[in-house]
PDB file of N, CA and C in Angstrom:
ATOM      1  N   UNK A   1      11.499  15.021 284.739  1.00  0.00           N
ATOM      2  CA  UNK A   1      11.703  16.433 284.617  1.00  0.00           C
ATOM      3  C   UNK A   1      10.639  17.219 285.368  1.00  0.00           C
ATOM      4  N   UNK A   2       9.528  16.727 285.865  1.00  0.00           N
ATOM      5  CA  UNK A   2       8.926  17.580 286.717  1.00  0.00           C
ATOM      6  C   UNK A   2       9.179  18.143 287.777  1.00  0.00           C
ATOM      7  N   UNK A   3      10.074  17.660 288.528  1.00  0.00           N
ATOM      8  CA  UNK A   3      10.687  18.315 289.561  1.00  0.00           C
ATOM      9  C   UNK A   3      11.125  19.853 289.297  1.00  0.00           C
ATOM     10  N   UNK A   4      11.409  20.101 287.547  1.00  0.00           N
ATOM     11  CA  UNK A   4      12.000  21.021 287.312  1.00  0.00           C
ATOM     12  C   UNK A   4      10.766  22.327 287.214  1.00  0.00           C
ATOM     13  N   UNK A   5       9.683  21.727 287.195  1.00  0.00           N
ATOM     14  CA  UNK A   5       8.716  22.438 286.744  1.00  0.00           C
ATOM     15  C   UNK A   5       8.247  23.757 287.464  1.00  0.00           C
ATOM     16  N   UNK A   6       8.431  24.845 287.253  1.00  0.00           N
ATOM     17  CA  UNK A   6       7.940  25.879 288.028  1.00  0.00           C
ATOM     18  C   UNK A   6       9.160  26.136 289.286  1.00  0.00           C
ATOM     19  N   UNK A   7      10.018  25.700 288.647  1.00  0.00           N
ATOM     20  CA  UNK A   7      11.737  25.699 290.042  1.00  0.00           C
ATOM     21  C   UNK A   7      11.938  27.303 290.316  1.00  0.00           C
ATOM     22  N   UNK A   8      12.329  27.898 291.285  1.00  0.00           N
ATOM     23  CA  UNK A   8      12.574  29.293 290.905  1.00  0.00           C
ATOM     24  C   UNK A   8      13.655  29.517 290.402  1.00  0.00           C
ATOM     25  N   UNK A   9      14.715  28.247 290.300  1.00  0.00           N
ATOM     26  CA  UNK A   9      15.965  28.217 289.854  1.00  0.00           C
ATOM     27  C   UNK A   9      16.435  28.313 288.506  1.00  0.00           C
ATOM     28  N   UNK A  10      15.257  27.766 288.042  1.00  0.00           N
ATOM     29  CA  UNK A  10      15.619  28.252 286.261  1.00  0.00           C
ATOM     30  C   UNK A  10      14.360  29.201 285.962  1.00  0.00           C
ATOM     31  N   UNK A  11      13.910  30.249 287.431  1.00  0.00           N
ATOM     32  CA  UNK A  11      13.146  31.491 286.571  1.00  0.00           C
ATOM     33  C   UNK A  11      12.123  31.057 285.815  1.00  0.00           C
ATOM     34  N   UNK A  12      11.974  29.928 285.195  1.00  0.00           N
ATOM     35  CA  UNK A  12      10.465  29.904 284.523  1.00  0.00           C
ATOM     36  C   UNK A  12       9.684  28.227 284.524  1.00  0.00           C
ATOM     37  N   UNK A  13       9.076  27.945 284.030  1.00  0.00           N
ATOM     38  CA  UNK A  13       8.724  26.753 283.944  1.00  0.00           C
ATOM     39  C   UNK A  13       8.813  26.095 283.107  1.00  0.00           C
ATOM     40  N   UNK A  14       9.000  24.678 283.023  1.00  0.00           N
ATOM     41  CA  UNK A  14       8.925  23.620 281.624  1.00  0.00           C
ATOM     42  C   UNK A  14       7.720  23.283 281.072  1.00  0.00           C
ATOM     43  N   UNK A  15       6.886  23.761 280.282  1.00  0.00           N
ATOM     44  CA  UNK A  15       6.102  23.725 279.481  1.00  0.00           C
ATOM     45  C   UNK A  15       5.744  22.775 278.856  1.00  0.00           C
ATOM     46  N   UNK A  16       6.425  22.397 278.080  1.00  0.00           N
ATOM     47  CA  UNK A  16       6.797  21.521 276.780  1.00  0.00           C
ATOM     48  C   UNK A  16       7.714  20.265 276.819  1.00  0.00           C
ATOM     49  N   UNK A  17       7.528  19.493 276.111  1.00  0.00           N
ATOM     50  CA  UNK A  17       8.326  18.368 275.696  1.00  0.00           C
ATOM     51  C   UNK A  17       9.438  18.828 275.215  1.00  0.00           C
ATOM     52  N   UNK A  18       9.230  19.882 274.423  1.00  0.00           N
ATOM     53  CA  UNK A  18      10.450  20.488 273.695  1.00  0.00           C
ATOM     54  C   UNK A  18      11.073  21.089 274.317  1.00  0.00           C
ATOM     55  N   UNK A  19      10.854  21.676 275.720  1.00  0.00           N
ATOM     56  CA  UNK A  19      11.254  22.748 276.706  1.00  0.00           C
ATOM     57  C   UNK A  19      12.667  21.965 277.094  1.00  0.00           C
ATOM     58  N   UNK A  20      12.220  20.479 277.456  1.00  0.00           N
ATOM     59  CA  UNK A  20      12.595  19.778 278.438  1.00  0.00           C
ATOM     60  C   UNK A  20      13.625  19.089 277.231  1.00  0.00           C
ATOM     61  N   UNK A  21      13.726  18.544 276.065  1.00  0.00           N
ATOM     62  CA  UNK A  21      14.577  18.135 274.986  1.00  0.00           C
ATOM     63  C   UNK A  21      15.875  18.995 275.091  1.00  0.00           C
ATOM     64  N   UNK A  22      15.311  20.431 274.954  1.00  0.00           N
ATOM     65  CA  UNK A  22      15.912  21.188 274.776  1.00  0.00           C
ATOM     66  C   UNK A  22      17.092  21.612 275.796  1.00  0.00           C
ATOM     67  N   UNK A  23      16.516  21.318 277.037  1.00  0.00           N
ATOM     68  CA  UNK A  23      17.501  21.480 278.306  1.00  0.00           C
ATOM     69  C   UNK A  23      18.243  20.189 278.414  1.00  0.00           C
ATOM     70  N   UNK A  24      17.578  19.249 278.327  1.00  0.00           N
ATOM     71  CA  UNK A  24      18.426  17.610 278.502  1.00  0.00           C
ATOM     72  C   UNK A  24      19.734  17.858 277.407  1.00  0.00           C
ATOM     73  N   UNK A  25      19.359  17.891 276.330  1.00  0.00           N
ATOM     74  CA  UNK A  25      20.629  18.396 275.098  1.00  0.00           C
ATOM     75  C   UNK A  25      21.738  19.419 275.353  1.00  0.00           C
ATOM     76  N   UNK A  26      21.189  20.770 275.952  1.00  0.00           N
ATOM     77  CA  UNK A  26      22.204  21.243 276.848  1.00  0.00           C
ATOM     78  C   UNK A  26      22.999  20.747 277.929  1.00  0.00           C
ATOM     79  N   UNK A  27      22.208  20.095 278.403  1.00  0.00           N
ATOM     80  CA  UNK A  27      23.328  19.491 279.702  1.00  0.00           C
ATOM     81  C   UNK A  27      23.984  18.150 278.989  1.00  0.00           C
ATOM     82  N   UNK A  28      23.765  17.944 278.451  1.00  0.00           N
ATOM     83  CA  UNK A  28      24.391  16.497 277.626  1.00  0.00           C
ATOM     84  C   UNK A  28      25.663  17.286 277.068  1.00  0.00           C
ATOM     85  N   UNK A  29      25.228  18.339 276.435  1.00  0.00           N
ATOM     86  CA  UNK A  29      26.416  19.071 275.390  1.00  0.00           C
ATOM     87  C   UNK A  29      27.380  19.778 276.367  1.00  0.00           C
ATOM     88  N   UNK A  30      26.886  20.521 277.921  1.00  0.00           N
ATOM     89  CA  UNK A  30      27.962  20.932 278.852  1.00  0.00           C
ATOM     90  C   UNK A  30      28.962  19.377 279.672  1.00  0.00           C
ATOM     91  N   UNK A  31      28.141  18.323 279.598  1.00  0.00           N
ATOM     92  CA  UNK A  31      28.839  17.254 279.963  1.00  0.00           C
ATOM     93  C   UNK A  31      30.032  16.941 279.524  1.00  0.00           C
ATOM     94  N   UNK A  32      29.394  16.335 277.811  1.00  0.00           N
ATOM     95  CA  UNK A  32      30.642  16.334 276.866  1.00  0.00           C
ATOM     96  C   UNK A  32      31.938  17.310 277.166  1.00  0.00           C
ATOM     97  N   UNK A  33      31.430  18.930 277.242  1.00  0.00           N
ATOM     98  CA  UNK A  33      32.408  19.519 277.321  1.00  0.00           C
ATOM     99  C   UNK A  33      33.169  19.634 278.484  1.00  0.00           C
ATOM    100  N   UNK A  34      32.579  18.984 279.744  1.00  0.00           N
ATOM    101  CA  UNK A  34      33.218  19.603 281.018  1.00  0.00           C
ATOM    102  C   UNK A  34      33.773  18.166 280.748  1.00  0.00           C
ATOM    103  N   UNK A  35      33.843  17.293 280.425  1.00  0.00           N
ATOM    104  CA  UNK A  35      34.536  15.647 280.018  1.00  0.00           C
ATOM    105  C   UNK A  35      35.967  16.270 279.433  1.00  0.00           C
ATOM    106  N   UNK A  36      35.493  16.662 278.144  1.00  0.00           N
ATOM    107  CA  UNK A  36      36.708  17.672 277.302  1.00  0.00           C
ATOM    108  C   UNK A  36      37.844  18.033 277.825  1.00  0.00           C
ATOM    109  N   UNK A  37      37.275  18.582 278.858  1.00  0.00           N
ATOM    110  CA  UNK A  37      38.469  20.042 279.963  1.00  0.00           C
ATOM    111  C   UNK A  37      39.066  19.113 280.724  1.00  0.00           C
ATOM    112  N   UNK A  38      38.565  17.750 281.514  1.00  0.00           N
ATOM    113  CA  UNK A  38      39.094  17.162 282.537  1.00  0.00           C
ATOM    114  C   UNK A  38      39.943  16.624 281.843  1.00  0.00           C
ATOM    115  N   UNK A  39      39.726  15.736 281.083  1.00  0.00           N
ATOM    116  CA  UNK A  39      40.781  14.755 279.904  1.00  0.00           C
ATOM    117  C   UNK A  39      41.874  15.457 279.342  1.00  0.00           C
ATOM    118  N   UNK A  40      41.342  17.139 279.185  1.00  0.00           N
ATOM    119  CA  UNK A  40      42.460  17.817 278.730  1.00  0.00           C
ATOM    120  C   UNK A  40      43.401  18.078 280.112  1.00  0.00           C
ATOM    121  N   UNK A  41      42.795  18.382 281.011  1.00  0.00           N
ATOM    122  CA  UNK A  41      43.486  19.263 282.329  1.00  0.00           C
ATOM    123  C   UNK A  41      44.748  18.084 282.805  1.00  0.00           C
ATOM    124  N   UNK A  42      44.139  16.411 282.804  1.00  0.00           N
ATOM    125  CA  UNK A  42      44.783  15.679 282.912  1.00  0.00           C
ATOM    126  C   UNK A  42      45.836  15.178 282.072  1.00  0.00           C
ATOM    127  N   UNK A  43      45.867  15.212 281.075  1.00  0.00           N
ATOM    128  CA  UNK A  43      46.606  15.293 279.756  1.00  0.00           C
ATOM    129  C   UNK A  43      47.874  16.651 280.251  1.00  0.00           C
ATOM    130  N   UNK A  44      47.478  17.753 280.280  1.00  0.00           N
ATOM    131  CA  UNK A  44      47.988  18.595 280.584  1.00  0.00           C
ATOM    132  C   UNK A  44      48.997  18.648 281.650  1.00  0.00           C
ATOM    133  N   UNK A  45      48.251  17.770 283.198  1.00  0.00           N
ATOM    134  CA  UNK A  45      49.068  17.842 284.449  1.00  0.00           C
ATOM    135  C   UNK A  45      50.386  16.696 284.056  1.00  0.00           C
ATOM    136  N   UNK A  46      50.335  15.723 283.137  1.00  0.00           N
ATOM    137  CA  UNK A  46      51.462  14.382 282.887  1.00  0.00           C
ATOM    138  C   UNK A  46      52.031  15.322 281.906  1.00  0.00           C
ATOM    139  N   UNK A  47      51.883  16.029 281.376  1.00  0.00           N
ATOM    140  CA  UNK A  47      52.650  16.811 280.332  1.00  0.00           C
ATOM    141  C   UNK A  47      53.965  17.480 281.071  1.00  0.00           C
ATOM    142  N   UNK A  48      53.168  18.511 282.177  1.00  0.00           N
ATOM    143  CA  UNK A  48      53.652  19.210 283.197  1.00  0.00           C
ATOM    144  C   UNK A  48      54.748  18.425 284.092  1.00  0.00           C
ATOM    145  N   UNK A  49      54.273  17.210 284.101  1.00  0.00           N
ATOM    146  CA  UNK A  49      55.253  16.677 285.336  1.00  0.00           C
ATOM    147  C   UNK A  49      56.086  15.904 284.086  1.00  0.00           C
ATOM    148  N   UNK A  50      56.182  15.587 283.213  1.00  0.00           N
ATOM    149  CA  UNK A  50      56.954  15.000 282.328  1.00  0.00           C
ATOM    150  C   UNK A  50      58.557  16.213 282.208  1.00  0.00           C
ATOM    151  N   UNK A  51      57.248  17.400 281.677  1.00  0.00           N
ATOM    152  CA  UNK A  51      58.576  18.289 281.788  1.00  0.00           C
ATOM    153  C   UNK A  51      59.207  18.891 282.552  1.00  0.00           C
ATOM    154  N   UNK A  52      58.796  18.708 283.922  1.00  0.00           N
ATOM    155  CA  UNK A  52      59.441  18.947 285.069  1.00  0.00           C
ATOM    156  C   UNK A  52      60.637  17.703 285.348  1.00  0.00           C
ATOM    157  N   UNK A  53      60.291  16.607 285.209  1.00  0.00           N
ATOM    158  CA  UNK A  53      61.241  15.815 285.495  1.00  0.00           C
ATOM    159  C   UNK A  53      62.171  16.265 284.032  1.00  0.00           C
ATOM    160  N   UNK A  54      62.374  16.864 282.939  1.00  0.00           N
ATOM    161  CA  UNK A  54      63.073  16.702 282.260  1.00  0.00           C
ATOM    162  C   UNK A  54      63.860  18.226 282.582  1.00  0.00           C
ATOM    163  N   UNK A  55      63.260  19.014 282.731  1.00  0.00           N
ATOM    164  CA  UNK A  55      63.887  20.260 283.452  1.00  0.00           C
ATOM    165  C   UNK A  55      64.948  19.866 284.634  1.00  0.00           C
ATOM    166  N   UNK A  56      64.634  18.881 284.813  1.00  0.00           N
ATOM    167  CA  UNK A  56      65.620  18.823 286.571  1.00  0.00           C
ATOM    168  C   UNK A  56      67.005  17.819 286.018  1.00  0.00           C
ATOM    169  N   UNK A  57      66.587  16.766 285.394  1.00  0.00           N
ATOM    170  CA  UNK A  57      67.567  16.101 284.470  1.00  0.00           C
ATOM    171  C   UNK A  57      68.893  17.423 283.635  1.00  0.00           C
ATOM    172  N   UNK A  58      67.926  18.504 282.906  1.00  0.00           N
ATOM    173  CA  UNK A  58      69.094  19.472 282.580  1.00  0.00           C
ATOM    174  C   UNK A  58      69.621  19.899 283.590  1.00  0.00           C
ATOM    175  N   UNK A  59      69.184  20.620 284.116  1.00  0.00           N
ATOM    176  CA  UNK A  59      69.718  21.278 285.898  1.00  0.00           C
ATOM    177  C   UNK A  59      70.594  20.098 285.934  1.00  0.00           C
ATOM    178  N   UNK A  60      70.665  19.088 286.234  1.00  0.00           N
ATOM    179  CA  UNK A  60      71.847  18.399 286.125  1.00  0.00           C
ATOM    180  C   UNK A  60      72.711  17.709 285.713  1.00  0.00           C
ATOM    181  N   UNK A  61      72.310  18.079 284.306  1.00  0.00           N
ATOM    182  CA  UNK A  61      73.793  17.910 283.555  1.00  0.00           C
ATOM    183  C   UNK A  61      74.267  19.667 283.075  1.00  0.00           C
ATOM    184  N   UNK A  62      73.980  20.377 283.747  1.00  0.00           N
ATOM    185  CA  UNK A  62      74.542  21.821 283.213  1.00  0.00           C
ATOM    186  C   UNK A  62      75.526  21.701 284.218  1.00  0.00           C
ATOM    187  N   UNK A  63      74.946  21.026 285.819  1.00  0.00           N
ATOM    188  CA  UNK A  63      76.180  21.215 286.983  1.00  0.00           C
ATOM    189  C   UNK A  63      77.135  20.158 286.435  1.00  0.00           C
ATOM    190  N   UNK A  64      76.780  19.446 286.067  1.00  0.00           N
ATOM    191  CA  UNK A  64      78.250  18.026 285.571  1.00  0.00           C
ATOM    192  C   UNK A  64      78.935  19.481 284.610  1.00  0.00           C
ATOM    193  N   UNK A  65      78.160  19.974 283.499  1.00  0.00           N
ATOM    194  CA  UNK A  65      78.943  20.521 282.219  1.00  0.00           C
ATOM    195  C   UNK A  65      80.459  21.973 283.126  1.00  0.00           C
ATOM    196  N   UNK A  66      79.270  22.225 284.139  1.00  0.00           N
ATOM    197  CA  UNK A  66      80.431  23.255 284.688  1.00  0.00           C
ATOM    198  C   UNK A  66      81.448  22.749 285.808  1.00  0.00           C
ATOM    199  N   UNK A  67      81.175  21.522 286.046  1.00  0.00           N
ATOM    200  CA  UNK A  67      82.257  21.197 287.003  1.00  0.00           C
ATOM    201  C   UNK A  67      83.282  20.562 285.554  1.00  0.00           C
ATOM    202  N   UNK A  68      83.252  20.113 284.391  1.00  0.00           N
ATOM    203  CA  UNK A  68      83.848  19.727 283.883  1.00  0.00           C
ATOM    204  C   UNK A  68      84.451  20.686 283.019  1.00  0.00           C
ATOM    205  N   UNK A  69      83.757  21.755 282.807  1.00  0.00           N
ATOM    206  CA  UNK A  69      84.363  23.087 282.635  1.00  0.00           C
ATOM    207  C   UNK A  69      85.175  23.783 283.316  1.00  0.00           C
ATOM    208  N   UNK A  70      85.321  23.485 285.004  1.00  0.00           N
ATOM    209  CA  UNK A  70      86.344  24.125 285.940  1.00  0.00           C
ATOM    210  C   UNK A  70      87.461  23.227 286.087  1.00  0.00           C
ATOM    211  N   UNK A  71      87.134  22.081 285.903  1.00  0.00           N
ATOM    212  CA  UNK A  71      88.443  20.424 285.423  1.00  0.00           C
ATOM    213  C   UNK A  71      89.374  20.962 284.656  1.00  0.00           C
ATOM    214  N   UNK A  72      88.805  21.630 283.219  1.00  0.00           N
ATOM    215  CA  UNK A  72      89.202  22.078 282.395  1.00  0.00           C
ATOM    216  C   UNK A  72      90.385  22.781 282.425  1.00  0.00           C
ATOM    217  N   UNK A  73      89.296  24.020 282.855  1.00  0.00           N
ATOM    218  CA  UNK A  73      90.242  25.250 283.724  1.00  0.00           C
ATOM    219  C   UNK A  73      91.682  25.044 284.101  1.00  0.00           C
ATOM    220  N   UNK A  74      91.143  23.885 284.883  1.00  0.00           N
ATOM    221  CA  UNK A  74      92.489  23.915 286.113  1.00  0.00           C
ATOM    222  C   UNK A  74      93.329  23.111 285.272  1.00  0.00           C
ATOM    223  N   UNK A  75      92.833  22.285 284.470  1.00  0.00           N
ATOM    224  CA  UNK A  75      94.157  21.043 283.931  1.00  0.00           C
ATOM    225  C   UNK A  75      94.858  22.453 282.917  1.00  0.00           C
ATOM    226  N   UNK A  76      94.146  23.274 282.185  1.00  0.00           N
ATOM    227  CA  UNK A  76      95.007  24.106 281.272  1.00  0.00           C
ATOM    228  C   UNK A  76      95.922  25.299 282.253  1.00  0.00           C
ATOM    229  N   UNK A  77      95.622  25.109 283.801  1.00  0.00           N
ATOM    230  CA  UNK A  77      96.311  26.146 284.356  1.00  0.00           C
ATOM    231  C   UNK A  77      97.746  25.368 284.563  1.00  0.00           C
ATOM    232  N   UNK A  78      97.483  23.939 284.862  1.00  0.00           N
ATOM    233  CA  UNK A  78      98.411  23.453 285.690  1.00  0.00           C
ATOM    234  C   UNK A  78      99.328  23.144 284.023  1.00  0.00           C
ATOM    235  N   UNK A  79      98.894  23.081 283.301  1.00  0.00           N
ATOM    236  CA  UNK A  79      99.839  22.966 281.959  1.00  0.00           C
ATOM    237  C   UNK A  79     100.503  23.742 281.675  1.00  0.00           C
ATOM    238  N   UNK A  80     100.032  25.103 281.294  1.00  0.00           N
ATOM    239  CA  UNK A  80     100.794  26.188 281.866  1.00  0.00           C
ATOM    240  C   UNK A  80     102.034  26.623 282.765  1.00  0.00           C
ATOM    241  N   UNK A  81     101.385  26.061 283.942  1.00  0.00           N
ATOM    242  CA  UNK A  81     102.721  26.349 284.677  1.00  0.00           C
ATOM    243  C   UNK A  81     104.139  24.734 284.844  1.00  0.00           C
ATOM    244  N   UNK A  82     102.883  24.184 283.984  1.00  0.00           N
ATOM    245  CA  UNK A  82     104.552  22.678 283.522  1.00  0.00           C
ATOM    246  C   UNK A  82     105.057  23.534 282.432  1.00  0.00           C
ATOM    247  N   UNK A  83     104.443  24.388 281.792  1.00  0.00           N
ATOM    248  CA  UNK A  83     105.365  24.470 280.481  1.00  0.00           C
ATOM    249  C   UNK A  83     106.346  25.442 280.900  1.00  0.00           C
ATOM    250  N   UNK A  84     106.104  26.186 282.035  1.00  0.00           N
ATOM    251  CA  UNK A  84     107.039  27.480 281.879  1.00  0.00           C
ATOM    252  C   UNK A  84     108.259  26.487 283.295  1.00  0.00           C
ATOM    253  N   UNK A  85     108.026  25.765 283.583  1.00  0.00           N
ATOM    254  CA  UNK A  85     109.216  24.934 284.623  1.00  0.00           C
ATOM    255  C   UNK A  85     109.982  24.638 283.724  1.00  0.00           C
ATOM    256  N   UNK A  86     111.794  24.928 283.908  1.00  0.00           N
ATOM    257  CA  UNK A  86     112.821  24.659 283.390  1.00  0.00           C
ATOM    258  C   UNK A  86     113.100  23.586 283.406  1.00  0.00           C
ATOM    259  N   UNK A  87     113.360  22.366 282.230  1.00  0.00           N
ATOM    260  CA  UNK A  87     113.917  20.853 282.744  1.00  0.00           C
ATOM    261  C   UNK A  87     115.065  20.681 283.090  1.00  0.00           C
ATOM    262  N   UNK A  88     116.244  21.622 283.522  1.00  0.00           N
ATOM    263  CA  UNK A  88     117.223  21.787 283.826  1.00  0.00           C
ATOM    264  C   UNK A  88     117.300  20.514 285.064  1.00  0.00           C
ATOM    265  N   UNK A  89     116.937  21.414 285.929  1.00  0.00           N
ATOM    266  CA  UNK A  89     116.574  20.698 287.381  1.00  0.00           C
ATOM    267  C   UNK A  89     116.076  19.169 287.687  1.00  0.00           C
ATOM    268  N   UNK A  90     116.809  18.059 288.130  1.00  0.00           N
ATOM    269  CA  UNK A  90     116.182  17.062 287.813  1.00  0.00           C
ATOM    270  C   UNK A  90     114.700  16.734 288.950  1.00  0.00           C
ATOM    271  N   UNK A  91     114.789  17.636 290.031  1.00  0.00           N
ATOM    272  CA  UNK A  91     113.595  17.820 290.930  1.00  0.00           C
ATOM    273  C   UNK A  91     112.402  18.667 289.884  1.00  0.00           C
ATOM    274  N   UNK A  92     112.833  19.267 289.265  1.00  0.00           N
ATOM    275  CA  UNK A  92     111.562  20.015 288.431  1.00  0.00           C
ATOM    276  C   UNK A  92     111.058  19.062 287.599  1.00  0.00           C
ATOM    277  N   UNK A  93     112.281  18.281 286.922  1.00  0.00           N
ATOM    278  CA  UNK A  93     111.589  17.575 285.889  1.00  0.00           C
ATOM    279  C   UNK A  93     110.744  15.909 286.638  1.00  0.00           C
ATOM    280  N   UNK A  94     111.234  16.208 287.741  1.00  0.00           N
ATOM    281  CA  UNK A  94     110.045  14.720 288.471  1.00  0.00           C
ATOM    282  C   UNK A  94     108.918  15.506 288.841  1.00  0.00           C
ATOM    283  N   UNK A  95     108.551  16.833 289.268  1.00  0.00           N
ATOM    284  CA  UNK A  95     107.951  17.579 289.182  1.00  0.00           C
ATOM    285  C   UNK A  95     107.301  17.595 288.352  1.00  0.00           C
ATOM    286  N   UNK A  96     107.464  18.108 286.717  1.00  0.00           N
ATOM    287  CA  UNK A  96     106.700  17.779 285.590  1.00  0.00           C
ATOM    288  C   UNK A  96     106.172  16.673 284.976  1.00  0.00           C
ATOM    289  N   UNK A  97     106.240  15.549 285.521  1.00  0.00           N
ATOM    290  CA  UNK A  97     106.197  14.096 285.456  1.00  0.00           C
ATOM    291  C   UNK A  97     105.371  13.974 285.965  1.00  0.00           C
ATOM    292  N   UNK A  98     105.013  14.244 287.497  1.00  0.00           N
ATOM    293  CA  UNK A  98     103.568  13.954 288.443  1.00  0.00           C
ATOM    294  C   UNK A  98     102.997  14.916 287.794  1.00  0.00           C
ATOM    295  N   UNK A  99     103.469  16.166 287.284  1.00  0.00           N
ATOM    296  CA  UNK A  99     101.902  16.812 287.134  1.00  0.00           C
ATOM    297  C   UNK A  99     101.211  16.537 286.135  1.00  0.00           C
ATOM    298  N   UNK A 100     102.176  15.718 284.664  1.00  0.00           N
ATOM    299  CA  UNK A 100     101.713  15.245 283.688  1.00  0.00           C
ATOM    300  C   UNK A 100     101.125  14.065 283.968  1.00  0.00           C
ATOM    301  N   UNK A 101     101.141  12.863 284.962  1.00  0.00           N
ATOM    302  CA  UNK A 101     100.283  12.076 286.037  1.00  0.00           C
ATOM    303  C   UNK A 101      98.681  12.598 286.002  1.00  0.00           C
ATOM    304  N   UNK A 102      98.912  13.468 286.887  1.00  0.00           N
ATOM    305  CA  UNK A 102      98.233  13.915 287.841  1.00  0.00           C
ATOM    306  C   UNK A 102      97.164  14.714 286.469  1.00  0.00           C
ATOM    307  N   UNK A 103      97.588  14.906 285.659  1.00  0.00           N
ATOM    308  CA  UNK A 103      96.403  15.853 284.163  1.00  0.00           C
ATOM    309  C   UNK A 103      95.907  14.140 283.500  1.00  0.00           C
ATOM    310  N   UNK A 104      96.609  13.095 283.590  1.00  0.00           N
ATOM    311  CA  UNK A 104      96.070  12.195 283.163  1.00  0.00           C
ATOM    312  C   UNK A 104      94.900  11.394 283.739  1.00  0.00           C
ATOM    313  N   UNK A 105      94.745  11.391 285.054  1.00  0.00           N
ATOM    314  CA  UNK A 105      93.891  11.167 286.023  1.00  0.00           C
ATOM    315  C   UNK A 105      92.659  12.031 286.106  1.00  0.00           C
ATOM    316  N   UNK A 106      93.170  13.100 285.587  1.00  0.00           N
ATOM    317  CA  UNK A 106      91.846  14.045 285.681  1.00  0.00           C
ATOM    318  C   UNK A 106      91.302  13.533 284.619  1.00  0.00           C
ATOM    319  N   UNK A 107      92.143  13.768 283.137  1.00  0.00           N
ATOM    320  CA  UNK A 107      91.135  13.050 281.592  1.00  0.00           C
ATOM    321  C   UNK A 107      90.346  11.572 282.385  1.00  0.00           C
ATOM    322  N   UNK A 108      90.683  10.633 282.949  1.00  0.00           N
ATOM    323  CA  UNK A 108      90.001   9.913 283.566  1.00  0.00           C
ATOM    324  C   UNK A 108      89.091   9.746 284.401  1.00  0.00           C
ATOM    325  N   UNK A 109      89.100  11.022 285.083  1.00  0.00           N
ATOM    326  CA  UNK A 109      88.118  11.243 285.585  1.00  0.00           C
ATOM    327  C   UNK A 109      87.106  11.932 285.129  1.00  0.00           C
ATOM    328  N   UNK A 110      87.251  12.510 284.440  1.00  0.00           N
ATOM    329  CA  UNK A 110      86.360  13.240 283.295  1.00  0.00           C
ATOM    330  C   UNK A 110      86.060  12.512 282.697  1.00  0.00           C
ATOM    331  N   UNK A 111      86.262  11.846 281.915  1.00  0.00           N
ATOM    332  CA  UNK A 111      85.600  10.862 280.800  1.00  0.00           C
ATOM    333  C   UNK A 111      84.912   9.827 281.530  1.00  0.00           C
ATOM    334  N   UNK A 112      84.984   9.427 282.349  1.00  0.00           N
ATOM    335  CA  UNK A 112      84.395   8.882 283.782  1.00  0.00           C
ATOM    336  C   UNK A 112      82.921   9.252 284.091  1.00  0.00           C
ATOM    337  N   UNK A 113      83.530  10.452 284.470  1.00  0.00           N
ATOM    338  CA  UNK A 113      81.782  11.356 284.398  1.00  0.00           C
ATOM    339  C   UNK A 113      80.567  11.556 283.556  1.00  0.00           C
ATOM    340  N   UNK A 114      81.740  11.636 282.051  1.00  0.00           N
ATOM    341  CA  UNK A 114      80.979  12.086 281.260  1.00  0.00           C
ATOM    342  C   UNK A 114      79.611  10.804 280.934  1.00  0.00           C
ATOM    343  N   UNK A 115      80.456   9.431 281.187  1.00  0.00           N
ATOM    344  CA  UNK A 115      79.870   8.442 280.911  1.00  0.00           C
ATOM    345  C   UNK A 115      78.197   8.391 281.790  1.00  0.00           C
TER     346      UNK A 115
END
């Protein structure tokens, strides 16, 4: 600790045994704490990237939820317009046949996805 003695950097001089206890204990006690902050900061940055990767995971299952929401859409549009086709017609009713196909393929493909 003599080096420290008369430093202009700490403004006064070390005197004492006790001077010098007294400063060693401080820097021991800012150690500990600047230890504290890093362990925390690092703790903190895996936290951060944990929930970043889990943020991006939602981001994509919200795009699966709305493409399976516009699936939706469309299979209840195309039902719709099977229900209002007359079965009179035997071209309409092969007509209503593929499109009842064609809504079954989608549930398959949807449940597909969902997996």
């Amino acid at each position: 600790m003599q080096e420290y003695e008369n430093n202009p950097i700490f403004g006064h001089s070390i005197h004492s045994r006790m001077d010098q206890e007294i400063l060693k204990s401080s820097l021991n006690g800012l150690e500990r704490k600047i230890l504290v902050l890093l362990n925390e900061h690092k703790g903190l940055k895996n936290q951060l990237k944990t929930l970043q990767g889990e943020n991006q995971d939602l981001r994509q299952s919200i795009l699966l939820r709305d493409d399976q929401l516009s699936n939706f859409k469309n299979q209840v549009k195309i039902t719709k317009i099977v229900d209002h086709i007359h079965p009179e017609d035997s071209e309409v009713s092969e007509l209503k046949r593929k499109v009842d196909e064609y809504i079954k393929e989608i549930d398959k493909c949807i449940a597909y996805l969902s997996k």
